[in-house]
Protein backbone atom coordinates (compact mmCIF):
# COMPACT_ATOMS: atom_id res chain seq x y z
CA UNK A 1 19.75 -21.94 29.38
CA UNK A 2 21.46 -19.23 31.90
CA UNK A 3 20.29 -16.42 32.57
CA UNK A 4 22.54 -13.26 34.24
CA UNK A 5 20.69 -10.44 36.16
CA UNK A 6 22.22 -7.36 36.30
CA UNK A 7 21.79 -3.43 37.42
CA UNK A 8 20.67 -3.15 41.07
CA UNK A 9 21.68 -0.95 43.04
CA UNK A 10 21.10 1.62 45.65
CA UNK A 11 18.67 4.72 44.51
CA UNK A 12 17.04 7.77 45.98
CA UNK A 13 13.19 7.68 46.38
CA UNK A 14 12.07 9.10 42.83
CA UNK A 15 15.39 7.69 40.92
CA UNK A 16 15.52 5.33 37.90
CA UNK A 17 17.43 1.98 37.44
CA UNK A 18 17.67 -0.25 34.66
CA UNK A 19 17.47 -4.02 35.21
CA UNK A 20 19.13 -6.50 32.36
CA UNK A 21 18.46 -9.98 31.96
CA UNK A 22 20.72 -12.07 29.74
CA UNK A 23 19.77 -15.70 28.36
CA UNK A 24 22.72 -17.83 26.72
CA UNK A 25 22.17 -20.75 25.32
CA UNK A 26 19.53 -22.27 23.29
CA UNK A 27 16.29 -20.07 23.76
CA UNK A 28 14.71 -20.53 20.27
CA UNK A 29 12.08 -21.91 22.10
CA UNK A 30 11.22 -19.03 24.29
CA UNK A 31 7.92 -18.03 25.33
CA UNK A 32 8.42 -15.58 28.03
CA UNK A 33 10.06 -13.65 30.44
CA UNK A 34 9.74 -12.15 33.78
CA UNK A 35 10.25 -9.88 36.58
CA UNK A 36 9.55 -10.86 40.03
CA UNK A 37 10.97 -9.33 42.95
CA UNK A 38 11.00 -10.71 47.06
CA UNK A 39 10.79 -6.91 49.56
CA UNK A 40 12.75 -8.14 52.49
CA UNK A 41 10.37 -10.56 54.99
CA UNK A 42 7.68 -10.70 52.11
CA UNK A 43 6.98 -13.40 49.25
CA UNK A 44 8.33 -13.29 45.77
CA UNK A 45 5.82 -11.35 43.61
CA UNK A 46 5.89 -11.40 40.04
CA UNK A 47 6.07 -7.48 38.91
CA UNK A 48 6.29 -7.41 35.14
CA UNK A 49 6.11 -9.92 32.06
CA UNK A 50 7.22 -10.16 27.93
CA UNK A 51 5.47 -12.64 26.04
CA UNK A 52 7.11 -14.22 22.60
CA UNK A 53 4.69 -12.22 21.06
CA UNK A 54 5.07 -9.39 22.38
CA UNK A 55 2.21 -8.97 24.68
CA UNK A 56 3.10 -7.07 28.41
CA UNK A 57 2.13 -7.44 31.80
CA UNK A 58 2.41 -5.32 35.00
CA UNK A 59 1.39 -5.42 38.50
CA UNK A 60 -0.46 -2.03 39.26
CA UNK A 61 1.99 -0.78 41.73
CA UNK A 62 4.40 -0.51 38.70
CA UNK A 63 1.84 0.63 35.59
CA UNK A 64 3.22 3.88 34.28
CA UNK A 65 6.96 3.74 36.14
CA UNK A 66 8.12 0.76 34.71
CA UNK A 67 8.82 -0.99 31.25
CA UNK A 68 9.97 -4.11 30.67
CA UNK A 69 11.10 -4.98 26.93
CA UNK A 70 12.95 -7.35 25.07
CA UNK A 71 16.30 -7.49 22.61
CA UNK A 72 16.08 -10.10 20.23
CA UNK A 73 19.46 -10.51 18.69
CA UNK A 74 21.11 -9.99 22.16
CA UNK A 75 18.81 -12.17 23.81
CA UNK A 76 18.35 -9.75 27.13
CA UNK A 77 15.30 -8.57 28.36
CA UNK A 78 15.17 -4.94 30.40
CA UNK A 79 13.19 -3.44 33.17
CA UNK A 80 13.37 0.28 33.13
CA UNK A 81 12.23 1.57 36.62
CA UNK A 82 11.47 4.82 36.57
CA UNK A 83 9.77 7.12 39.99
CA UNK A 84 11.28 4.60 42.26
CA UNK A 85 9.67 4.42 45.60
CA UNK A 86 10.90 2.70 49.26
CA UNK A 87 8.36 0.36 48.70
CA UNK A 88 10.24 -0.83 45.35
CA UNK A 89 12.78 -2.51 47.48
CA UNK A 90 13.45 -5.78 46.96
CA UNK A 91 15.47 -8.30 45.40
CA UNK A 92 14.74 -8.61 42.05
CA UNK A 93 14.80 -12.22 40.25
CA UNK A 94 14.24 -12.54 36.07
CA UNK A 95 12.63 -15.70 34.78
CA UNK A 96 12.38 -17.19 31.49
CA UNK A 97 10.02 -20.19 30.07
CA UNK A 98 11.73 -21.75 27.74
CA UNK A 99 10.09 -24.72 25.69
CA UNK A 100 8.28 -26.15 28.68
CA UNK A 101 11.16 -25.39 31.18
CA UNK A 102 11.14 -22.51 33.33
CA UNK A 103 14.49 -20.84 34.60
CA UNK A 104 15.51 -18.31 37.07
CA UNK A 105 18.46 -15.73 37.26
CA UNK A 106 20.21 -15.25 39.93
CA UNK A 107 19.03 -12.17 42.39
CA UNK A 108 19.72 -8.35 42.28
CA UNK A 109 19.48 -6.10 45.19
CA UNK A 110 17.31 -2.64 44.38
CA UNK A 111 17.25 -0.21 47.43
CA UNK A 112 15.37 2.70 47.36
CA UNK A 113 16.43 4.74 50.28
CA UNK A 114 17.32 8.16 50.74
């Protein structure tokens, strides 16, 4: 299993991004994805999460500006941010359990700066 991270970028404080997240490979086993992101000089963090059944998770810095959702038949998961703030900065890493293996994408750079 791969997964490809795309959609960072630089945005103005109150701007939207999209995030994608594309498996390949086998994932008929999949039981989850996920959102984390690392702010410069801080830990990684997870921010948002998709169950296999559906079921969603957020931090509370995020509830109500972003969505995270899922694609079956093109196997990509999302992350709408919406009202982004300076504190949103980070780079932002998906993750994926698959079976009882966990993989990570590679990293994409959000800046919110005006």
């Amino acid at each position: 299993v791969q997964l490809q991270a795309s959609g960072g970028g630089l945005v103005q404080p109150g701007g939207s991004l999209r995030l994608s997240c594309a498996a390949s490979g086998n994932i008929s086993a999949f039981k989850s994805m996920s959102w984390y992101r690392q702010p410069p000089g801080k830990q990684r963090e997870l921010v948002a999460r998709i169950d296999a059944g559906g079921s969603l998770f957020y931090i509370e810095s995020v509830k109500g500006r972003f969505t995270i959702s899922r694609d079956r038949a093109k196997k990509t998961v999302s992350l709408q941010m919406n009202s982004l703030r300076p504190e949103d900065t980070a780079v932002y890493y998906c993750n994926s359990w698959v079976g009882s293996a966990g993989y990570w994408g590679q990293g994409t750079q959000v800046t919110v700066s005006s």
